[in-house]
Protein backbone atom coordinates (compact mmCIF):
# COMPACT_ATOMS: atom_id res chain seq x y z
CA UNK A 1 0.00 0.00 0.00
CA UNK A 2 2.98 2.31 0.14
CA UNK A 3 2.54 3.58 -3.76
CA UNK A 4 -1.61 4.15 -2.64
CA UNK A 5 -3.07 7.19 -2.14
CA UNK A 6 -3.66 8.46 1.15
CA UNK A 7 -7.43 8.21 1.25
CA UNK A 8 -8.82 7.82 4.53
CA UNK A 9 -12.32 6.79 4.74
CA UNK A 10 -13.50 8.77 8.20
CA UNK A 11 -17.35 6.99 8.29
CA UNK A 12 -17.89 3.34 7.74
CA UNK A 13 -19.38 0.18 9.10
CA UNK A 14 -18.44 -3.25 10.71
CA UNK A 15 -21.33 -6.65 10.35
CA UNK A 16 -24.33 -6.62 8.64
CA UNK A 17 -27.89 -5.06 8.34
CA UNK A 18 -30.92 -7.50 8.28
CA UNK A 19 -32.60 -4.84 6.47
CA UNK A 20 -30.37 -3.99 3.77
CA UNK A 21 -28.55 -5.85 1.01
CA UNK A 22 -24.85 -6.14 1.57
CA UNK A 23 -23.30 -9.08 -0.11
CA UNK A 24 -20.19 -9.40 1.53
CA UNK A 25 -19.69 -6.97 5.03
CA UNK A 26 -16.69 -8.93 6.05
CA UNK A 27 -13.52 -7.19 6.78
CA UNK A 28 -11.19 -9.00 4.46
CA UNK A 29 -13.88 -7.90 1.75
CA UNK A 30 -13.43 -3.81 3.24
CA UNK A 31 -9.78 -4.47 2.69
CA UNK A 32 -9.84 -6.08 -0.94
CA UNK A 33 -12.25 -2.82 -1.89
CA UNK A 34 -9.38 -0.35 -0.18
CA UNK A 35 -7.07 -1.75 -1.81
CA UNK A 36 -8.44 -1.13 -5.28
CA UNK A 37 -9.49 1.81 -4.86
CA UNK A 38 -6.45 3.25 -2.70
CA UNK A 39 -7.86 3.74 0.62
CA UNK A 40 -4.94 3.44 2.83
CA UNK A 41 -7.49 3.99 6.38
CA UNK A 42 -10.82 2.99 7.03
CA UNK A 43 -12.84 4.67 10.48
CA UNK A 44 -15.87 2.07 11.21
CA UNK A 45 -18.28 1.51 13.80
CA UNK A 46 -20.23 -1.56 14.32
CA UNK A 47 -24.02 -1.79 13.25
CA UNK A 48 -24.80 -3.93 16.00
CA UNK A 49 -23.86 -1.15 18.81
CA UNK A 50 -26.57 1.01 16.65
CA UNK A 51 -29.27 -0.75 15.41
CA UNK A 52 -29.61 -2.48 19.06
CA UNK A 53 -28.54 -2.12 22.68
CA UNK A 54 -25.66 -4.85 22.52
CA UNK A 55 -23.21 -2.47 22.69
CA UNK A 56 -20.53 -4.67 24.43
CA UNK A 57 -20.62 -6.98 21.75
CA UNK A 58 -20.08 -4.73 19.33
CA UNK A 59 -16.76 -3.45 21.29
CA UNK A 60 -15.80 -7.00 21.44
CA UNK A 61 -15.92 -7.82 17.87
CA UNK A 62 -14.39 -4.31 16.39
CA UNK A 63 -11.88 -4.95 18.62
CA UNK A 64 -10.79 -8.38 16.94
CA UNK A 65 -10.81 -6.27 13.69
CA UNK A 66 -8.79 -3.66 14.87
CA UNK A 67 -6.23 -6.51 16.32
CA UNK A 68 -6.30 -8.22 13.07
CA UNK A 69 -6.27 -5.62 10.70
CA UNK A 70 -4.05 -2.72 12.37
CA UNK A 71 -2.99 0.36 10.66
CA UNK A 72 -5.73 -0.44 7.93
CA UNK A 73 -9.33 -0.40 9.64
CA UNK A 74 -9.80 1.68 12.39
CA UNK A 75 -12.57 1.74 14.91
CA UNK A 76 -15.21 4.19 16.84
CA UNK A 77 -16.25 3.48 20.77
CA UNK A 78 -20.17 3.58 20.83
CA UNK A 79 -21.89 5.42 23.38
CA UNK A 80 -25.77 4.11 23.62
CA UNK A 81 -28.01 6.98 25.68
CA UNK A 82 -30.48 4.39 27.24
CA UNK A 83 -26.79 2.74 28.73
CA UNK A 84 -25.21 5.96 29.85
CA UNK A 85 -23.13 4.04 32.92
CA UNK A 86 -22.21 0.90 31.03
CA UNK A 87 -21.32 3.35 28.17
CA UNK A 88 -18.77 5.27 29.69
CA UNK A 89 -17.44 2.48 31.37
CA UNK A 90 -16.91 1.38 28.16
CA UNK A 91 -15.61 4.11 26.43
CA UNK A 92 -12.98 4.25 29.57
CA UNK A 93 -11.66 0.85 28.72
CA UNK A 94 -11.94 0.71 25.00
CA UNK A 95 -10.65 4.47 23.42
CA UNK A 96 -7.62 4.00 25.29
CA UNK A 97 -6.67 0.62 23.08
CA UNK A 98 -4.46 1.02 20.06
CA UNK A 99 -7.38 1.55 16.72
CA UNK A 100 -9.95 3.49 18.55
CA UNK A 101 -10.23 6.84 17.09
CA UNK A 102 -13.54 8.50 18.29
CA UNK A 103 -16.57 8.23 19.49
CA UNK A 104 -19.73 7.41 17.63
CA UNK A 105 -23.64 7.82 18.14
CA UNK A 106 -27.17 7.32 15.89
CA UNK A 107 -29.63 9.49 17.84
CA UNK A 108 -32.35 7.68 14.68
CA UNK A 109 -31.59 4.56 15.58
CA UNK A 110 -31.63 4.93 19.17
CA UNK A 111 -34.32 7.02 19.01
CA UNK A 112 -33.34 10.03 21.35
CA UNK A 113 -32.61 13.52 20.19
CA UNK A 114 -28.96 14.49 19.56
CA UNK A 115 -29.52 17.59 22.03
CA UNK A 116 -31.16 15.50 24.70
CA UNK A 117 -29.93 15.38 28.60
CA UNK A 118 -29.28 11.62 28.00
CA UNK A 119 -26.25 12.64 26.03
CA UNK A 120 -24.88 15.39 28.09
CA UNK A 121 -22.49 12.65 29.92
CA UNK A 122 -21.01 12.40 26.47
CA UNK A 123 -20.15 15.37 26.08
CA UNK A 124 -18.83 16.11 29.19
CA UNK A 125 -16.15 12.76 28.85
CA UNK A 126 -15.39 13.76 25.47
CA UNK A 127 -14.38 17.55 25.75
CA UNK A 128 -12.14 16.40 28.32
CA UNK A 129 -10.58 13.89 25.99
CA UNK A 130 -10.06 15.65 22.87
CA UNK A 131 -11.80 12.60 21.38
CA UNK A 132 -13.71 12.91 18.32
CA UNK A 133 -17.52 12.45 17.91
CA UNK A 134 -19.19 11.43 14.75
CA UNK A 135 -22.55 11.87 15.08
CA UNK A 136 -25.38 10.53 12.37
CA UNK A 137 -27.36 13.65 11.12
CA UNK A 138 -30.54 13.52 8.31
CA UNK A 139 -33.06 15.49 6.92
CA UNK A 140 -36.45 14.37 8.44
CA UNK A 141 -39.09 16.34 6.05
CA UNK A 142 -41.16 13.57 4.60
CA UNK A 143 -40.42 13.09 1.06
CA UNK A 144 -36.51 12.70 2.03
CA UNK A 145 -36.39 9.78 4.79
CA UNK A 146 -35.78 5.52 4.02
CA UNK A 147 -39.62 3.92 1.94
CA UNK A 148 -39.23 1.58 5.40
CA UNK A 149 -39.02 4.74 7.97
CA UNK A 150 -40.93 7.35 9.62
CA UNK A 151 -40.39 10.77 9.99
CA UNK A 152 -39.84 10.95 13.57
CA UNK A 153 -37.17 8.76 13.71
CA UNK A 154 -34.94 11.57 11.55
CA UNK A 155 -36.17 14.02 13.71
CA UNK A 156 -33.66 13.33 15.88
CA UNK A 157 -31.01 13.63 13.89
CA UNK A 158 -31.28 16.97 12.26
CA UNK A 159 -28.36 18.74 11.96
CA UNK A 160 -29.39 21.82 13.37
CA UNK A 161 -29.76 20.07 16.64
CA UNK A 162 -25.86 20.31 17.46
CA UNK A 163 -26.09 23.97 17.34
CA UNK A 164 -26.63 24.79 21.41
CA UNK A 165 -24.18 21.46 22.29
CA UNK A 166 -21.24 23.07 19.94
CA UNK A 167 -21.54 26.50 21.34
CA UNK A 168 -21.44 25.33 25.07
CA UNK A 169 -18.43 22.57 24.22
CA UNK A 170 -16.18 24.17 21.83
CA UNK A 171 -13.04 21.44 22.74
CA UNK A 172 -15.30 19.08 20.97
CA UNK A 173 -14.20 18.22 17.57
CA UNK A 174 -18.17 16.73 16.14
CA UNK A 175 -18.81 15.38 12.37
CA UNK A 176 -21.81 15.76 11.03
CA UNK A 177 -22.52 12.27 9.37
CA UNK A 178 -24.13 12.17 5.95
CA UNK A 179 -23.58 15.62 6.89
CA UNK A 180 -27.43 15.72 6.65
CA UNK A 181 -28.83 13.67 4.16
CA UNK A 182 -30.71 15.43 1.61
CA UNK A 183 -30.99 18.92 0.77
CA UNK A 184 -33.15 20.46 3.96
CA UNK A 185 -30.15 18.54 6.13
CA UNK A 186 -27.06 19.84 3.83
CA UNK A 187 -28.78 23.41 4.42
CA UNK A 188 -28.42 23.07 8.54
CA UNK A 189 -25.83 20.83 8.25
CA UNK A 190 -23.48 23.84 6.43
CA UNK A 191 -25.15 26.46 8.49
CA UNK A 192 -23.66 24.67 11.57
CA UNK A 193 -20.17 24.01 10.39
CA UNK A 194 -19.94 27.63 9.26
CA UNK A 195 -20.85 28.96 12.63
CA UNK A 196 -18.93 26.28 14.80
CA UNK A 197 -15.11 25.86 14.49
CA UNK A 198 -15.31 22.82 15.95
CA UNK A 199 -18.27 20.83 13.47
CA UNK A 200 -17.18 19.30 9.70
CA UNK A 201 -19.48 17.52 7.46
CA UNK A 202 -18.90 14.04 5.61
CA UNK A 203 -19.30 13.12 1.82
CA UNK A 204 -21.29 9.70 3.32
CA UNK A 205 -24.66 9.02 2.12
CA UNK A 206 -26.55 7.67 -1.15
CA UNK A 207 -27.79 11.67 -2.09
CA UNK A 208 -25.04 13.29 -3.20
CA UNK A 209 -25.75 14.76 -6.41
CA UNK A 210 -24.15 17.08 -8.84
CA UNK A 211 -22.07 20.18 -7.38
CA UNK A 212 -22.81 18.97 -3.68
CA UNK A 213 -18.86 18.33 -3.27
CA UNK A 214 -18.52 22.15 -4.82
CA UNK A 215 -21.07 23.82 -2.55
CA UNK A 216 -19.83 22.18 0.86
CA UNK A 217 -16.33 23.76 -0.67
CA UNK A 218 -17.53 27.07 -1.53
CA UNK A 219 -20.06 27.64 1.75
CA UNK A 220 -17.55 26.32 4.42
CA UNK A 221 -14.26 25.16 3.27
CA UNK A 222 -12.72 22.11 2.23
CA UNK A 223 -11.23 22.25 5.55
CA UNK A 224 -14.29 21.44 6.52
CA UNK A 225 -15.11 18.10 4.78
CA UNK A 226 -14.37 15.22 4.95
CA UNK A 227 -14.32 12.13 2.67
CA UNK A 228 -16.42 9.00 3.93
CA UNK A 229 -18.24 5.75 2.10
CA UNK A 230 -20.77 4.54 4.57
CA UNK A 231 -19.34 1.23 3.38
CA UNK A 232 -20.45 -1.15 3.65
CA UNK A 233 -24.08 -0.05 3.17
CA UNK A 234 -22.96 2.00 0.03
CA UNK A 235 -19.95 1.64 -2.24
CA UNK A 236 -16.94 3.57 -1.19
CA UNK A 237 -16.28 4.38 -5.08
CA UNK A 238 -19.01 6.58 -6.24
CA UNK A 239 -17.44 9.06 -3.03
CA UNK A 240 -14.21 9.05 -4.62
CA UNK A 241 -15.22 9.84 -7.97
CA UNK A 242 -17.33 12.61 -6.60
CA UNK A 243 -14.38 14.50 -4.88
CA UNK A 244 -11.91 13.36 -7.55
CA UNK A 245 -13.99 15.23 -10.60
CA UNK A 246 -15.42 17.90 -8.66
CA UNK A 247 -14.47 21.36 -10.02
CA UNK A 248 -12.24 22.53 -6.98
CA UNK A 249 -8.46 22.74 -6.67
CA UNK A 250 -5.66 19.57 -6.43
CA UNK A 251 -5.42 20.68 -2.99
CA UNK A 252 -8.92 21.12 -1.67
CA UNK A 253 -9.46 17.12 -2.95
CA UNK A 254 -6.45 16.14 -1.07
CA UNK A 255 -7.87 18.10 2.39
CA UNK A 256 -11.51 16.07 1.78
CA UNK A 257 -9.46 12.97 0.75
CA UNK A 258 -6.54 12.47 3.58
CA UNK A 259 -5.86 15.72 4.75
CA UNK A 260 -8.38 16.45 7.49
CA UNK A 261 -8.84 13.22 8.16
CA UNK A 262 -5.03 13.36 9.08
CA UNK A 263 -5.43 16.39 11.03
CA UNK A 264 -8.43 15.42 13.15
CA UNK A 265 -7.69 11.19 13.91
CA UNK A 266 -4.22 12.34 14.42
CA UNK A 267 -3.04 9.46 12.05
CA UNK A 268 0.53 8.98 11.46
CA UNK A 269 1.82 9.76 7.83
């Protein structure tokens, strides 16, 4: 991998959905994709710690990928808001190990707002820590969420719901994953990275359509982005190709490619 690129992919998954198609989730299969398309890092965090409560498990197993597969995949700590003690118990024993690189939470999933009290303890242990959060964020008008969804359950993942938690944390470093969704999320999603210095977006997500790569660029910064797949519930490739033929500068696509990713996970070159 030494000739690769230096793509790091900052927002992916480990195991499978039982609701979505994914014909091969397995680790060695992440690897043989990164490899082809020159992803040199890969930042995951386990669907089973989201979609359900078992959040221990889901520490147990990205930790065998992370001893497996060092210096290649990468792993987020999961904090669950219904398991605020066991979580931080957790996060105490895991972020520590050698692959851990942030911290992440699905207020949709779980159901609870992102600017509810249940995740205050969060906050509080990670602006401490310097640790990063990546946070899931979507639109939630009706005509934008999943056939198999309800609004509600976006409605606790807007983006604009970070606002009050960034102002009163600033030491947190926070992506915005999906960095909203559709176009009603991308709006409050870019409002809230312009007005926090400490809040990026991701390139994650199946609705990124023509000139979205441009207008994240020219309304906050490529500083500000970040490249991610959502693999493996979406291919990591159609990302790439969006950064790589978007109409901004060789060195904005490098900063959305490696270079904040670098920055923020601290990675060594």
């Amino acid at each position: 991998m030494s000739d690769a690129p230096f793509i790091v992919d900052s927002h992916a998954h480990y195991g499978c959905c039982s609701n979505f198609f994914m014909p091969d989730p397995s680790p060695e299969k992440m690897l043989e994709v990164m490899d082809k398309c020159g992803i040199r890092r890969v930042c995951s965090s386990h669907i089973v710690g989201l979609y359900s409560h078992n959040i221990e498990y889901a520490y147990e197993e990205t930790l065998n990928i992370l001893q497996k597969f060092t210096g290649r995949l990468y792993g987020y700590a999961i904090y669950d808001p219904f398991l605020i003690e066991e979580s931080l118990k957790l996060l105490e024993r895991y972020l520590p190990m050698e692959g851990f690189i942030g911290i992440k939470i699905h207020p949709a999933m779980h159901e609870y707002p992102l600017d509810g009290k249940r995740y205050e303890p969060l906050w509080e242990f990670a602006s401490t820590r310097d640790t990063v959060i990546l946070t899931h964020t979507y639109d939630a008008t009706p005509l934008s969420i999943y056939p198999h969804e309800v609004a509600t359950v976006q409605i606790y993942a807007v983006p604009k719901l970070i606002d009050s938690i960034a102002e009163r944390y600033p030491k947190l470093t926070v992506i915005l994953g999906h960095s909203g969704g559709h176009y009603y999320g991308q709006v409050q999603a870019i409002e809230m990275a312009r007005k926090h210095k400490n809040v990026y977006v991701d390139t994650s997500g199946e609705a990124k359509g023509y000139g979205v790569i441009e207008w994240f660029v020219r309304e906050i910064g490529a500083g500000k982005v970040l490249y991610a797949s959502d693999m493996n519930w979406l291919d990591p490739r159609s990302h790439i190709g969006r950064v790589i033929g978007a109409s901004i500068t060789l060195e904005e696509k490098e900063a959305i490619l490696y270079g904040n990713a670098h920055r923020i996970f601290r990675f060594a070159a």
